[in-house]
Protein backbone atom coordinates (compact mmCIF):
# COMPACT_ATOMS: atom_id res chain seq x y z
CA UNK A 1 12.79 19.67 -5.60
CA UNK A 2 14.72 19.98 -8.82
CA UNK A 3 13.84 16.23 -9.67
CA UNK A 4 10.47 17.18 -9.00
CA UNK A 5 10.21 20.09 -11.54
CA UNK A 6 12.21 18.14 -14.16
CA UNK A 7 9.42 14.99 -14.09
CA UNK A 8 6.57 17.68 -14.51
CA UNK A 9 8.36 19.00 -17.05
CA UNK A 10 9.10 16.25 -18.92
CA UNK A 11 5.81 14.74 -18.07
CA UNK A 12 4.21 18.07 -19.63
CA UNK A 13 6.18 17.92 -22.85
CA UNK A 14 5.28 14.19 -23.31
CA UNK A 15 1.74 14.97 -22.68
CA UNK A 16 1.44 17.39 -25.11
CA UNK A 17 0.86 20.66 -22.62
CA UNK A 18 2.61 23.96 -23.05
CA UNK A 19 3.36 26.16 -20.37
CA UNK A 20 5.21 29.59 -20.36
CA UNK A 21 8.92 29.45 -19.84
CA UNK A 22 10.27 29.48 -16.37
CA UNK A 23 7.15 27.40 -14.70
CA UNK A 24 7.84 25.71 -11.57
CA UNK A 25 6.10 22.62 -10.39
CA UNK A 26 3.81 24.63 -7.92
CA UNK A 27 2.66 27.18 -10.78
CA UNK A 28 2.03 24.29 -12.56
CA UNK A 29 0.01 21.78 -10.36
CA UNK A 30 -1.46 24.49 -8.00
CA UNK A 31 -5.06 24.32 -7.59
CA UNK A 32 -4.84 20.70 -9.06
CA UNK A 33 -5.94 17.20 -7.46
CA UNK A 34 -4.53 13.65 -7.67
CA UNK A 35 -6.22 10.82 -7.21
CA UNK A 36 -4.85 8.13 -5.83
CA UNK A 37 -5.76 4.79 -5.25
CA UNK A 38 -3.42 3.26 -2.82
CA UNK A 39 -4.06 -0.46 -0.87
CA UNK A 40 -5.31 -0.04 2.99
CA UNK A 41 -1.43 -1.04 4.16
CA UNK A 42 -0.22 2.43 2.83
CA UNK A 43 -2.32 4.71 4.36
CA UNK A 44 0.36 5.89 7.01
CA UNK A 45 3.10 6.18 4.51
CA UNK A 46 0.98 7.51 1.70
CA UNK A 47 -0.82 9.88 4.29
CA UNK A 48 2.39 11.59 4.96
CA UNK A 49 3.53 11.62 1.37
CA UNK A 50 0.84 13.26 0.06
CA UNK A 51 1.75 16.16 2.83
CA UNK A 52 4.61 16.55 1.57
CA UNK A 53 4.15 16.17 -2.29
CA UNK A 54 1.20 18.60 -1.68
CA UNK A 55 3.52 21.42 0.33
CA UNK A 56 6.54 21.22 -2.71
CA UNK A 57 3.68 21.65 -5.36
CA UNK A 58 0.71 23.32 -4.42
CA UNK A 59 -1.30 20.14 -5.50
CA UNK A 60 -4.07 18.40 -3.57
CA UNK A 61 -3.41 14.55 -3.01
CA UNK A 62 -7.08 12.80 -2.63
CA UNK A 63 -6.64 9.04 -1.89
CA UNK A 64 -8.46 6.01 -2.04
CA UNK A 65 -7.46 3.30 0.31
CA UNK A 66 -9.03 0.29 0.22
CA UNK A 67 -7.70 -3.78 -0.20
CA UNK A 68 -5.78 -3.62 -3.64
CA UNK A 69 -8.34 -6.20 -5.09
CA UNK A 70 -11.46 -4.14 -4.79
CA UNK A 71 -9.82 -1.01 -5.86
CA UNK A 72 -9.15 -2.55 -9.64
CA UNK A 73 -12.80 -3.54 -9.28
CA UNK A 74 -13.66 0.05 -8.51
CA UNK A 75 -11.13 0.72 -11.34
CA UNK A 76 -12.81 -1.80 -13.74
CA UNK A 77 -16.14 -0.75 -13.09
CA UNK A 78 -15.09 3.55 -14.33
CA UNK A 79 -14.08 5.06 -10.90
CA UNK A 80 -11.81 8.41 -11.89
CA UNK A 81 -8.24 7.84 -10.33
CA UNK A 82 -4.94 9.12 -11.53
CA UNK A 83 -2.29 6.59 -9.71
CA UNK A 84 -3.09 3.13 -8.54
CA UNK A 85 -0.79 1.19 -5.61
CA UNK A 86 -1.11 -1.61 -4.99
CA UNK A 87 0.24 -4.11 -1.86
CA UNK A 88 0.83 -7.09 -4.51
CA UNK A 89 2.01 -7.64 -8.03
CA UNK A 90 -0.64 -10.45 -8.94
CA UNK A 91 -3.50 -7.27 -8.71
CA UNK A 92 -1.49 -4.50 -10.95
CA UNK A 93 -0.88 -7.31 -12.52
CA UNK A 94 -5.16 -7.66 -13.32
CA UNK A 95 -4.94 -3.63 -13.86
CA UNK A 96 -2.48 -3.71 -16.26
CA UNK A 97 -3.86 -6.86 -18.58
CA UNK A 98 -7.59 -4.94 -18.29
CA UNK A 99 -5.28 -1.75 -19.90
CA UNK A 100 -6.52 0.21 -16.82
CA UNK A 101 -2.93 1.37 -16.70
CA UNK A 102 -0.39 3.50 -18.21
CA UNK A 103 2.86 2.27 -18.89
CA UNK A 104 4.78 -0.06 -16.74
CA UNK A 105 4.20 -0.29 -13.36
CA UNK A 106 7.29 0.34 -10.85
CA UNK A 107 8.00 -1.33 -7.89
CA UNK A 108 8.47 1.48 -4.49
CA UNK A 109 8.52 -0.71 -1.30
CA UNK A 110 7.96 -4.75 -0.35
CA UNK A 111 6.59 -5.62 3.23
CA UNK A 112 6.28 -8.90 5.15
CA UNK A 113 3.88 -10.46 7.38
CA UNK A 114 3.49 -10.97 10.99
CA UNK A 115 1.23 -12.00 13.79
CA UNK A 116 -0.23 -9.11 16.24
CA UNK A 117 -1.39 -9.65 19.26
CA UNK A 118 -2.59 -7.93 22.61
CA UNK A 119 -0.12 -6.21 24.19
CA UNK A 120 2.29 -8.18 26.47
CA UNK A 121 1.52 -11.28 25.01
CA UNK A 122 -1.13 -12.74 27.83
CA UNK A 123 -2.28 -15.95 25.49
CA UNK A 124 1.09 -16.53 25.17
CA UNK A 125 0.70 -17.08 21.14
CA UNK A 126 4.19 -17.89 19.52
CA UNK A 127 3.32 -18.33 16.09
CA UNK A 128 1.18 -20.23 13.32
CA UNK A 129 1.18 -23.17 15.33
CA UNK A 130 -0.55 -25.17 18.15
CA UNK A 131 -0.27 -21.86 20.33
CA UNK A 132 -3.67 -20.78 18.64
CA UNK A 133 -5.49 -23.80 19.39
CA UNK A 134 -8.73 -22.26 21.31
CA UNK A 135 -7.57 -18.63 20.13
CA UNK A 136 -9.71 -16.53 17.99
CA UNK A 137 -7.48 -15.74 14.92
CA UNK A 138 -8.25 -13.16 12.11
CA UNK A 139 -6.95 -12.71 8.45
CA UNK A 140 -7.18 -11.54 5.13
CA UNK A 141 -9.16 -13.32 2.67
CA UNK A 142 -7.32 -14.83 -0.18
CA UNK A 143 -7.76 -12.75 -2.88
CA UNK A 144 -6.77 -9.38 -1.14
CA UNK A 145 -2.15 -9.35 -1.03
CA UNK A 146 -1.76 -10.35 2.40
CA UNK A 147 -4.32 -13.26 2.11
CA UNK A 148 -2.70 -14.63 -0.85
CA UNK A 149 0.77 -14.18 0.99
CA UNK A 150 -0.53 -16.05 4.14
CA UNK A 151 -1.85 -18.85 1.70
CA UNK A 152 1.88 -19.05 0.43
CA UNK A 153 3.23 -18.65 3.89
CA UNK A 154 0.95 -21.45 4.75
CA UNK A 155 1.45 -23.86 2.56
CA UNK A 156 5.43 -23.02 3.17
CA UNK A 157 5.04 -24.34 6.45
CA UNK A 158 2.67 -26.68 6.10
CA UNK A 159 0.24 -25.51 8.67
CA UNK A 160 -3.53 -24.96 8.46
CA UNK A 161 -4.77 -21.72 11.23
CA UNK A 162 -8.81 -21.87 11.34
CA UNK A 163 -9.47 -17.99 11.58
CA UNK A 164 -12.60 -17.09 12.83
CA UNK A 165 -12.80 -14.41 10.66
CA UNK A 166 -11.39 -13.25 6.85
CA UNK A 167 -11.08 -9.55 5.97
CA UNK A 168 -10.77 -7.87 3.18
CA UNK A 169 -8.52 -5.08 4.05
CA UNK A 170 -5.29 -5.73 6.62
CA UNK A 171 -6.39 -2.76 8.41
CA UNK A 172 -9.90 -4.32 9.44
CA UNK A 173 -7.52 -7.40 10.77
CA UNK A 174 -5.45 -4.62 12.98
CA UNK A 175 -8.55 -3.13 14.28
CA UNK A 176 -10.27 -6.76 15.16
CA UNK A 177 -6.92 -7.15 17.27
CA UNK A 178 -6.79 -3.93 18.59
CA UNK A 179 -10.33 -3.65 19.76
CA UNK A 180 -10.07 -7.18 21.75
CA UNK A 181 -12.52 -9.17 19.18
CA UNK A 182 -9.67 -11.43 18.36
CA UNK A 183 -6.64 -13.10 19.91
CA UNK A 184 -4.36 -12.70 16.88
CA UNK A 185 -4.55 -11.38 13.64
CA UNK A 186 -1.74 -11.44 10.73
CA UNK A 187 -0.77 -8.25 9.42
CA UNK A 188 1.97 -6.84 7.39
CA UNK A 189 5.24 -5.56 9.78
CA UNK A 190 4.20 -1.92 8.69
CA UNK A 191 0.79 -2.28 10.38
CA UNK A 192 2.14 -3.58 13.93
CA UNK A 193 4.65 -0.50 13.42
CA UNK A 194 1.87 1.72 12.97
CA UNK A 195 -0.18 0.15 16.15
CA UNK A 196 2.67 1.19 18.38
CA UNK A 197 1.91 0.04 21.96
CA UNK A 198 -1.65 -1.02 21.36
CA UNK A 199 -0.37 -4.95 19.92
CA UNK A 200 2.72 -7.00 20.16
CA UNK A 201 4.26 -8.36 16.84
CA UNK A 202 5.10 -12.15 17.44
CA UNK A 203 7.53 -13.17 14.36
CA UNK A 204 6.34 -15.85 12.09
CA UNK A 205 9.34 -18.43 11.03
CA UNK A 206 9.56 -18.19 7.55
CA UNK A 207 7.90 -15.20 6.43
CA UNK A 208 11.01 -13.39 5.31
CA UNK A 209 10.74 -15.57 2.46
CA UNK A 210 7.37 -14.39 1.24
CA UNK A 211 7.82 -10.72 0.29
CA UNK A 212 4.86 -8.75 -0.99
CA UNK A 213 5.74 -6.36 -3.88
CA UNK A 214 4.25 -2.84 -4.02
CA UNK A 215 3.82 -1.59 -7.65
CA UNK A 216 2.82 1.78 -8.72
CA UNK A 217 1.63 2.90 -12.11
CA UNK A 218 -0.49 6.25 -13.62
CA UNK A 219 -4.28 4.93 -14.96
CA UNK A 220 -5.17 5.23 -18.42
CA UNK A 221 -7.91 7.36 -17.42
CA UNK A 222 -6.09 10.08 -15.72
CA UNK A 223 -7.13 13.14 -16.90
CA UNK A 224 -3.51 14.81 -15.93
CA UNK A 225 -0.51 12.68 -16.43
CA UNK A 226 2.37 15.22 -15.78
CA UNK A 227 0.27 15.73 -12.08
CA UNK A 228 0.27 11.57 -11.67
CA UNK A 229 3.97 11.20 -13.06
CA UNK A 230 4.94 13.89 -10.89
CA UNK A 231 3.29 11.95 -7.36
CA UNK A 232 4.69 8.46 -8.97
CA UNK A 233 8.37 10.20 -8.80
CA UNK A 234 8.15 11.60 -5.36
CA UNK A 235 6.96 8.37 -4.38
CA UNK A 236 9.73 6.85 -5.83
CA UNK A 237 11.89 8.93 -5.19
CA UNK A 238 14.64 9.89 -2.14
CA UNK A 239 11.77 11.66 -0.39
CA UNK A 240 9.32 9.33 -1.07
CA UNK A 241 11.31 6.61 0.37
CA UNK A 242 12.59 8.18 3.52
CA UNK A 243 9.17 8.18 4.44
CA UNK A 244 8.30 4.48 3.38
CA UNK A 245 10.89 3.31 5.44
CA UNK A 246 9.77 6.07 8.32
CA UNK A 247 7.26 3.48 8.60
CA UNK A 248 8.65 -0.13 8.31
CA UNK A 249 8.26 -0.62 4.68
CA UNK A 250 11.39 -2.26 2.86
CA UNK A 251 13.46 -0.98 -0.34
CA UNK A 252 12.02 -2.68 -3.75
C-alpha cells in the first residue's frame, strides 16, 4: 500500500496536480475511473487486479479486452483509454511509433502457447503434427500475438496445420474448443489454466522457445496520469504479480 501512495504521489507532482498534505491514494483516486485496454488473454488476471487495485484506492477499473491488434486500431482511430496491454511487443510496438503512448512501455508477464483440446483427449491429438489430419483445428489469425507466435512456432518446426478457422481474439479459439465446434485450438497456457476441466492442454514441442512479451504503458491521451501510473505500478508490482502468476502467466 505504501508503494501505492508513493507512485500517486509522485505521479501527481510530475503531472502538475496539487493536493492538500496528508492525501492518501483513496482520497485521491476515489470516485475516479481507469480505462484500460488490456488484450483478450488477460481478462482473468486483469479482472482480479482491477478488484483489488479498486478496493486499496477507491478507483473504478473499466477495461477493454479485445485482441491487442484491434485495440491500437480502436486507439488510432480516438477511443479514450488511460493504460494499454498488450499480449505482444510487435503491437505496443505500433502504439508507441503512432505516439499513442506515454513513455516507455514495461514489460509485466510473458506466456506460451499450447494446444487445447476436449477433455480426456478422445481424438487422441498429440501435437502440431499428423495427429490433426481429419481434425478440425482453430487459431489466431496472424496479425493478433498468438497468431504471429504460432507463425514463428510454425515455421520453427517446420510444419503447416490447415485450421478451419482463424480468430481474432485467443479467447474466441477457447470457446470454439470448449463449445465442441472444433477438435483443437491453440491457445496461450493461461487460457487452458483458466478452462479448468472443460479442455485438456496437449504440450507443443518447442514452444518454450517462443515467448510472447506483455508490455504495459499509460496513453498519451489519458486524461489522469497519476490514476494510470498508479494501475501500471500495481500491475507491476508484488501484488500485481502474485496474481499474474495466480493464473499461469510467467515473470517478464
Amino acid at each position: 500500500m505504501k508503494k501505492l501512495v508513493a507512485s500517486l504521489a509522485a505521479a501527481l507532482v510530475l503531472a502538475g496536480c496539487s493536493a492538500p498534505a496528508g492525501t492518501s491514494s483513496p482520497a485521491v483516486a476515489s470516485g475516479k475511473t481507469v480505462t484500460v485496454f488490456a488484450a483478450a488473454s488477460l481478462k482473468g488476471a486483469f479482472t482480479k487486479i482491477g478488484d483489488a487495485f479498486g478496493a486499496e484506492t477507491g478507483a473504478k477499473v473499466s477495461y477493454n479486452f479485445n485482441g491487442s491488434s484491434a485495440l491500437v486500431d480502436q486507439l488510432l482511430g480516438g477511443a479514450p483509454a488511460d493504460v494499454f496491454a498488450s499480449a505482444d511487443e510487435s503491437n505496443m510496438k505500433k502504439a508507441t511509433d503512432a505516439a499513442l503512448t506515454a513513455g516507455k512501455p514495461t514489460l509485466f508477464a510473458t506466456n506460451v502457447l499450447t494446444l487445447v483440446v476436449a477433455p480426456g483427449n478422445p481424438a487422441k491429438i498429440t501435437g502440431l503434427d499428423a495427429s490433426l489430419d481429419g481434425k478440425k483445428l482453430v487459431v489466431c489469425a496472424v496479425g493478433v500475438p498468438c497468431g504471429n507466435a504460432l507463425a514463428t512456432l510454425e515455421k520453427n518446426l517446420g510444419v503447416s496445420p490447415k485450421p478451419v478457422s482463424q480468430e481474432q481474439t485467443v479467447t474466441d479459439v477457447l470457446g470454439k474448443v470448449t463449445s465442441g465446434e472444433a477438435d483443437a485450438g491453440v491457445v496461450y497456457a493461461t487460457d487452458a489454466k483458466s478452462a479448468g476441466a472443460k479442455v485438456t492442454a496437449v504440450a507443443i514441442p518447442g514452444s518454450e522457445k517462443v515467448v510472447n512479451n506483455y508490455p504495459i504503458a499509460a496513453t498519451a491521451s489519458t486524461k489522469d496520469a497519476a490514476l494510470a501510473r498508479a494501475y501500471i505500478d500495481y500491475v507491476t508490482g508484488p501484488k500485481g504479480q502474485a496474481i499474474l502468476t495466480e493464473f499461469g502467466f510467467g515473470k517478464p
